[in-house]
PDB file of N, CA and C in Angstrom:
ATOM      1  N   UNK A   1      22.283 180.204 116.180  1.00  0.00           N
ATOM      2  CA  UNK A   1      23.126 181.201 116.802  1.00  0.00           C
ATOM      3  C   UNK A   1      23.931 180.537 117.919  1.00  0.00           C
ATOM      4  N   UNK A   2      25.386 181.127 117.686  1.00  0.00           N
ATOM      5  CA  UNK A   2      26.014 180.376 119.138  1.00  0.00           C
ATOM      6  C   UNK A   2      26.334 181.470 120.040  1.00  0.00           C
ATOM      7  N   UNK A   3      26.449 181.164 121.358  1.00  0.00           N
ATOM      8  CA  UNK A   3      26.545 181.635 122.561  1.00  0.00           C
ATOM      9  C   UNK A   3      27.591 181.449 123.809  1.00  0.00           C
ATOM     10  N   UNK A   4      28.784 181.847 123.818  1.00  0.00           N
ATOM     11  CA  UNK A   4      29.803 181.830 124.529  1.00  0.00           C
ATOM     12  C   UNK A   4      29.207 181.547 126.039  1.00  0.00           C
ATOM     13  N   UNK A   5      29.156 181.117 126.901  1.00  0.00           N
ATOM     14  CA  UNK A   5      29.068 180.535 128.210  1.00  0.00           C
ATOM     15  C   UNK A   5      29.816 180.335 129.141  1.00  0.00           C
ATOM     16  N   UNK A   6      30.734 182.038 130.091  1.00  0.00           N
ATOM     17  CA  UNK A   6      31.761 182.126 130.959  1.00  0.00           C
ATOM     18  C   UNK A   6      31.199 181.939 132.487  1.00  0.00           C
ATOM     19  N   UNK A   7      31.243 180.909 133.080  1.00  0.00           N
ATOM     20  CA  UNK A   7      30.687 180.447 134.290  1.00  0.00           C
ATOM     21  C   UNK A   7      31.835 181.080 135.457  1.00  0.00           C
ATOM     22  N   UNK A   8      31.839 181.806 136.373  1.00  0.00           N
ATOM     23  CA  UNK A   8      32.375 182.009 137.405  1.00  0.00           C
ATOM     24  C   UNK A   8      32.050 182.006 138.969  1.00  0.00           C
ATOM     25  N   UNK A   9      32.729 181.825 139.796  1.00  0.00           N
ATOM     26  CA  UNK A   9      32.384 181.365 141.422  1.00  0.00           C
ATOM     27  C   UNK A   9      32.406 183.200 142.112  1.00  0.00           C
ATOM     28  N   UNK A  10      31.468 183.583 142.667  1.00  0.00           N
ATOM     29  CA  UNK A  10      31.520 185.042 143.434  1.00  0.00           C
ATOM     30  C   UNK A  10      32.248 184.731 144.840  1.00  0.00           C
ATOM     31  N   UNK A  11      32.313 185.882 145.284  1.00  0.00           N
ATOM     32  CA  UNK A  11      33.115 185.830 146.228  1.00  0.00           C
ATOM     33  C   UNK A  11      31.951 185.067 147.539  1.00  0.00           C
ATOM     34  N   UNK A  12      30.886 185.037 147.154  1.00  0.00           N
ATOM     35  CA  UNK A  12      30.107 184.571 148.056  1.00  0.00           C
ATOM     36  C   UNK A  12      30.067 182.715 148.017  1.00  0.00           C
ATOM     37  N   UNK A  13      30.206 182.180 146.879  1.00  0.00           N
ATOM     38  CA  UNK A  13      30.588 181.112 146.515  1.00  0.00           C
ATOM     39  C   UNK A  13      29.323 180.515 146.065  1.00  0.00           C
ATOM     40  N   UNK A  14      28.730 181.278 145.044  1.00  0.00           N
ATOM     41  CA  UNK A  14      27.607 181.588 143.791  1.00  0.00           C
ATOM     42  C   UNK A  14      28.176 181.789 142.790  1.00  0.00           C
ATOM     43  N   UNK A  15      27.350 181.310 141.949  1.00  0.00           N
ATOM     44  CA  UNK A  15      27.854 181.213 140.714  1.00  0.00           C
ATOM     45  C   UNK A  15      27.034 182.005 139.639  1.00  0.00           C
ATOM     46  N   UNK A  16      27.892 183.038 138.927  1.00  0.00           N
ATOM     47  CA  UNK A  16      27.145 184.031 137.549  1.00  0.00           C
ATOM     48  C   UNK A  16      27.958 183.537 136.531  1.00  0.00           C
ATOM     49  N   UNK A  17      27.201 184.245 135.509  1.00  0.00           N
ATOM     50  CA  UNK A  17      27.864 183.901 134.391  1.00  0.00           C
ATOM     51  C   UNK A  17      27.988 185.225 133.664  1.00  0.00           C
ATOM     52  N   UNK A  18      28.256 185.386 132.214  1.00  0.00           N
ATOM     53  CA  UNK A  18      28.291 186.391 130.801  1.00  0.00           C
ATOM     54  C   UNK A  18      28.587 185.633 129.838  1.00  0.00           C
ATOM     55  N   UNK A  19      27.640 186.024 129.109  1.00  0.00           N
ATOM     56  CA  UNK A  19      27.344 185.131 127.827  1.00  0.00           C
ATOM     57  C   UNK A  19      27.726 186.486 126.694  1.00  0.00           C
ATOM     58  N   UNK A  20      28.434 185.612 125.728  1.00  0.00           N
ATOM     59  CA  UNK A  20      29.334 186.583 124.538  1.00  0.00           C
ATOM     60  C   UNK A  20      28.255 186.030 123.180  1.00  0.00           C
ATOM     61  N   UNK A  21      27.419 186.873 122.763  1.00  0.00           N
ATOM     62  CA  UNK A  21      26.544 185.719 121.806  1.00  0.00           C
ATOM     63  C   UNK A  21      27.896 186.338 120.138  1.00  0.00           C
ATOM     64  N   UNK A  22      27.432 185.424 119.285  1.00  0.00           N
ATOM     65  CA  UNK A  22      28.645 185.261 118.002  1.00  0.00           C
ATOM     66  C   UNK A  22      30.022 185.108 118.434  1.00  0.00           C
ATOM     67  N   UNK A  23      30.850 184.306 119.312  1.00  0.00           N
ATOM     68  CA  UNK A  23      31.828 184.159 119.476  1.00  0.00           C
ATOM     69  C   UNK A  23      32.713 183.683 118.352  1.00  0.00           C
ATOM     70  N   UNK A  24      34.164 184.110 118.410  1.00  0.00           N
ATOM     71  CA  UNK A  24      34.711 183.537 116.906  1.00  0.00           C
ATOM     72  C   UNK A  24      34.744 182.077 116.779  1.00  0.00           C
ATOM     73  N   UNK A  25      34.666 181.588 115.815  1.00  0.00           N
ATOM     74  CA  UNK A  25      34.661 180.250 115.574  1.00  0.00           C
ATOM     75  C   UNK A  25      35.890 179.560 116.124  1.00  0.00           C
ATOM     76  N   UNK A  26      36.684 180.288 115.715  1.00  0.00           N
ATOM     77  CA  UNK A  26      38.125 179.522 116.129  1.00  0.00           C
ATOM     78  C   UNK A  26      38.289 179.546 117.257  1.00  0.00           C
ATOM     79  N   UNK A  27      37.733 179.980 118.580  1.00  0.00           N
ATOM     80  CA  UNK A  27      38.173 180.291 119.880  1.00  0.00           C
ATOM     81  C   UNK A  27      38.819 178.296 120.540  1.00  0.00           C
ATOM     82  N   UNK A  28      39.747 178.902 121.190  1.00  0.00           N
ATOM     83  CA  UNK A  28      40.190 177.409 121.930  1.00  0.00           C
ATOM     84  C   UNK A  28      40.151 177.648 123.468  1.00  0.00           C
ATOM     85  N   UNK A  29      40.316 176.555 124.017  1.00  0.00           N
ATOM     86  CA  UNK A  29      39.936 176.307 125.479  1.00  0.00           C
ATOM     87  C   UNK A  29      40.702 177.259 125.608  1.00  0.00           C
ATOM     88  N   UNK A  30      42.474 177.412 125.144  1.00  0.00           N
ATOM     89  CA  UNK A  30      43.198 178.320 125.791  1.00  0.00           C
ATOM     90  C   UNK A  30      43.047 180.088 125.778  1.00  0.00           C
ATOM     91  N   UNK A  31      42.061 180.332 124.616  1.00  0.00           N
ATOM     92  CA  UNK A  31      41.557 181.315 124.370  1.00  0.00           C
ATOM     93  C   UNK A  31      40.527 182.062 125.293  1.00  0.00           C
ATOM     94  N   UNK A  32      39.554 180.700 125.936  1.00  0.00           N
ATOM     95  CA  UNK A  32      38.121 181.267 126.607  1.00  0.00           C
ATOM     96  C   UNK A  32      39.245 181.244 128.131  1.00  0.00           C
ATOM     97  N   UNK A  33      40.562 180.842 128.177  1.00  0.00           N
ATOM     98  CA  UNK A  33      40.637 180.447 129.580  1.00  0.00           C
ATOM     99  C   UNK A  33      41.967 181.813 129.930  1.00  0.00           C
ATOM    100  N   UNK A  34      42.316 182.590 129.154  1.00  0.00           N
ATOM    101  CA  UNK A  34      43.090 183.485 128.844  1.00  0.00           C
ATOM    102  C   UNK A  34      42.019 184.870 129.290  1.00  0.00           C
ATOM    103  N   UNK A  35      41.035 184.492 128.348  1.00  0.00           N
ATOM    104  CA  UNK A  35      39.668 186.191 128.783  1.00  0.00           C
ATOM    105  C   UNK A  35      39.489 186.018 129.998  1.00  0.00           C
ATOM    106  N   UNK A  36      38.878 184.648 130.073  1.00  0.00           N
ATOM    107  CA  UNK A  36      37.940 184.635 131.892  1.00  0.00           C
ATOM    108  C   UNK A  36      39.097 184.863 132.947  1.00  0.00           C
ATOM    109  N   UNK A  37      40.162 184.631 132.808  1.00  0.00           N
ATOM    110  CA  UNK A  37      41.174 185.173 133.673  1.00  0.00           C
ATOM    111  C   UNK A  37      41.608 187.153 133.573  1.00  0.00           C
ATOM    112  N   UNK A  38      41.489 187.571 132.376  1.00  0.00           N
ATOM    113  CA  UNK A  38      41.497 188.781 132.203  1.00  0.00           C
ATOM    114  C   UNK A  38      40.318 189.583 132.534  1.00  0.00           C
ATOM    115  N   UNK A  39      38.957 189.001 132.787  1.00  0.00           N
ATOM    116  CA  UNK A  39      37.862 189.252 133.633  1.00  0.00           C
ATOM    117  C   UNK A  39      38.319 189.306 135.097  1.00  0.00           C
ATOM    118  N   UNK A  40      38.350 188.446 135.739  1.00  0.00           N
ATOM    119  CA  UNK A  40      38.859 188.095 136.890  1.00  0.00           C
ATOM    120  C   UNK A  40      40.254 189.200 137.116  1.00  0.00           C
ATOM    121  N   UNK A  41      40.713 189.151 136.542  1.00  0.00           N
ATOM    122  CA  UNK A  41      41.743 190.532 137.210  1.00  0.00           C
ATOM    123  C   UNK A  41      41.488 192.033 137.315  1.00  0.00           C
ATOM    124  N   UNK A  42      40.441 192.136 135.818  1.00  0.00           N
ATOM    125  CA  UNK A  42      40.185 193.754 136.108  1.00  0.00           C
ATOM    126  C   UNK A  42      38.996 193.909 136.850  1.00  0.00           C
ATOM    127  N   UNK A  43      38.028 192.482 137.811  1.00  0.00           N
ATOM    128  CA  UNK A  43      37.595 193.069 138.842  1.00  0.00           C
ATOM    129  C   UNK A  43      36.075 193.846 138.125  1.00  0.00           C
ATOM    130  N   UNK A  44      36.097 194.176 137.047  1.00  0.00           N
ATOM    131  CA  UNK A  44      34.956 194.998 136.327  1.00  0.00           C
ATOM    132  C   UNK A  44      33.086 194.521 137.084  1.00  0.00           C
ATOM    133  N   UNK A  45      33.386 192.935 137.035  1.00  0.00           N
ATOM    134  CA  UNK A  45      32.385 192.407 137.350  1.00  0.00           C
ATOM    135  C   UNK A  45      31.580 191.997 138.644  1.00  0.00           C
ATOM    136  N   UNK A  46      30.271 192.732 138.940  1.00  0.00           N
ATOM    137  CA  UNK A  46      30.579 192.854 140.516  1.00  0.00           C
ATOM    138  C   UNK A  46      28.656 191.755 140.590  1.00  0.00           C
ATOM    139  N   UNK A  47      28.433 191.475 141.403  1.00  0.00           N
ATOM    140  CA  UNK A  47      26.542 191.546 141.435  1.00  0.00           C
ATOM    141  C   UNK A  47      26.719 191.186 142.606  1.00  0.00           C
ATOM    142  N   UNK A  48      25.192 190.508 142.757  1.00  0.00           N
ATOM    143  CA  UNK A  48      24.905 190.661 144.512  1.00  0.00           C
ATOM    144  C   UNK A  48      25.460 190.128 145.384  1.00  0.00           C
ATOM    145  N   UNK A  49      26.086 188.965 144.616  1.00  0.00           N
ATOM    146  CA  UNK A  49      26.775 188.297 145.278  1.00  0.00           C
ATOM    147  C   UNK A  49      28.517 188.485 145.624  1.00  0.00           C
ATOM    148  N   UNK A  50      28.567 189.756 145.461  1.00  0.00           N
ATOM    149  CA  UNK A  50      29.974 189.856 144.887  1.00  0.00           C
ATOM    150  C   UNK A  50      30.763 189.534 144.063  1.00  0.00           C
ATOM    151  N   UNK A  51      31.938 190.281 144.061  1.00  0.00           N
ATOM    152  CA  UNK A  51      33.130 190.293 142.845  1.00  0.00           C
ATOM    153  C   UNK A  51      33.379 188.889 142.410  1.00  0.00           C
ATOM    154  N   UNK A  52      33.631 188.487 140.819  1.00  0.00           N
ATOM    155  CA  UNK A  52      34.186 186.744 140.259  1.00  0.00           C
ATOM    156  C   UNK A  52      35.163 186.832 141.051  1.00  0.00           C
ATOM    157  N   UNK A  53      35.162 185.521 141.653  1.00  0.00           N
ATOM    158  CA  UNK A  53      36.781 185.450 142.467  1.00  0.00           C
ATOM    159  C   UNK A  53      37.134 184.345 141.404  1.00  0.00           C
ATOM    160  N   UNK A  54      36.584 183.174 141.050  1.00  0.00           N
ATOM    161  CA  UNK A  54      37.291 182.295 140.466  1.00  0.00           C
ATOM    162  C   UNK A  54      36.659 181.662 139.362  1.00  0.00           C
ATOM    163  N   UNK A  55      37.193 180.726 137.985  1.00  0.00           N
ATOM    164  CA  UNK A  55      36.379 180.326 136.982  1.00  0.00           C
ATOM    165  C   UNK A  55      36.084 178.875 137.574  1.00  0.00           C
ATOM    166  N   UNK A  56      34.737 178.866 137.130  1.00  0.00           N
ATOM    167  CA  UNK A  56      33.964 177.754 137.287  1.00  0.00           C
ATOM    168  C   UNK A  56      33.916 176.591 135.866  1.00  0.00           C
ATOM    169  N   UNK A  57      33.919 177.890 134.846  1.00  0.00           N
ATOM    170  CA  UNK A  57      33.484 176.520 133.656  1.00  0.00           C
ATOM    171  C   UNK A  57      33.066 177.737 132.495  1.00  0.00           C
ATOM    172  N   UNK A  58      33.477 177.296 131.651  1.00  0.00           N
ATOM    173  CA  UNK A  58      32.722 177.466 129.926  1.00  0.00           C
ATOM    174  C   UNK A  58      32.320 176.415 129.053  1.00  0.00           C
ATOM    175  N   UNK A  59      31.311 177.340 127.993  1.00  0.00           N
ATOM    176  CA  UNK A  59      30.543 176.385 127.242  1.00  0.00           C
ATOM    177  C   UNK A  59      30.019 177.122 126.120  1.00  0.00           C
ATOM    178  N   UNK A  60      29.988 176.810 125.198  1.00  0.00           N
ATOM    179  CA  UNK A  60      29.624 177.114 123.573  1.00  0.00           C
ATOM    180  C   UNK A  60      28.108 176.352 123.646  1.00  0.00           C
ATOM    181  N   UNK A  61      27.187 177.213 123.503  1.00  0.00           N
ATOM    182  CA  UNK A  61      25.795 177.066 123.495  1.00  0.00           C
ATOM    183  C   UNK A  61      25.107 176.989 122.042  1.00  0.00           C
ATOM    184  N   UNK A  62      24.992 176.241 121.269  1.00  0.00           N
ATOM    185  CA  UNK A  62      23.765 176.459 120.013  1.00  0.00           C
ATOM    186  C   UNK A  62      22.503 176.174 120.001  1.00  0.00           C
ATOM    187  N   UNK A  63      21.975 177.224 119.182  1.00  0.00           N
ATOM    188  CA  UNK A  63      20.710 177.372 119.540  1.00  0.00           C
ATOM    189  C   UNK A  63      19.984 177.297 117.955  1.00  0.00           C
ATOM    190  N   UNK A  64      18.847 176.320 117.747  1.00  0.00           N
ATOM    191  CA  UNK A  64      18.575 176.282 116.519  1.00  0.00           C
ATOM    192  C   UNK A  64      17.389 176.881 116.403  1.00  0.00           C
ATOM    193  N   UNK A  65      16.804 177.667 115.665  1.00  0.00           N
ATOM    194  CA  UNK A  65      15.426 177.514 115.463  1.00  0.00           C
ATOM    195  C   UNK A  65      14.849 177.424 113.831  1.00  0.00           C
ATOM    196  N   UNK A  66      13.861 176.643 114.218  1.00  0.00           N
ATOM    197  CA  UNK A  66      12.961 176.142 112.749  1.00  0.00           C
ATOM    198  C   UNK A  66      11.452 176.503 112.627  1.00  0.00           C
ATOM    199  N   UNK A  67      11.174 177.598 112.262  1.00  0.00           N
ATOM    200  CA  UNK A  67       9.768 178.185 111.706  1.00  0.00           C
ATOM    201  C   UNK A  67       9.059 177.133 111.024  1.00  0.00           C
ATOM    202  N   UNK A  68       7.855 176.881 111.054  1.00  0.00           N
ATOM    203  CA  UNK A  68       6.893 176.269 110.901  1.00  0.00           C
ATOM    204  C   UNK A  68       5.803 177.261 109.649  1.00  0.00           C
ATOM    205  N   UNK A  69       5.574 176.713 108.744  1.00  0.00           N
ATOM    206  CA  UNK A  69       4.883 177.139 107.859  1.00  0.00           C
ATOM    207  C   UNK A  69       3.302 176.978 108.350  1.00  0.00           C
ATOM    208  N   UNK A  70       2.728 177.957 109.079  1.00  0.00           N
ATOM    209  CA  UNK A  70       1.444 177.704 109.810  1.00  0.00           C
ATOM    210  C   UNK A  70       0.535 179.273 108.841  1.00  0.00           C
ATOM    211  N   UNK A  71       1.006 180.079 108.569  1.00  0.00           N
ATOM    212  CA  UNK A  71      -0.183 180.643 108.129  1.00  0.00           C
ATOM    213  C   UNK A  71      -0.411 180.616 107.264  1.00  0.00           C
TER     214      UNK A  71
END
């Protein structure tokens, strides 16, 4: 399974994130860097640390798992 990884700076100058799990395959830097800016304007996103003021970083996360034939 992959896992979208939108890193942003709070107004406190902490860092949260939101993770998009099944992101489209095709997404491009200019794509993840187009949303996290459309985050950042409507403000939606608030926590303890306060409102995203700025992007920090993204990352495409995979995650494998392999079951084991144990019983």
């Amino acid at each position: 399974m992959k896992t979208l990884q939108l890193q942003f700076v709070t107004a406190a100058n902490k860092t949260a994130s939101l993770s998009v799990t099944d992101p489209k395959p095709t997404l491009t830097d200019e794509d993840v860097k187009q949303a996290m800016n459309a985050v950042l304007a409507t403000q939606v996103f608030v926590d303890a640390d306060g409102p995203f003021a700025s992007i920090k970083g993204a990352q495409m996360i995979e995650r494998n798992v392999t079951p084991f034939a144990v019983n």
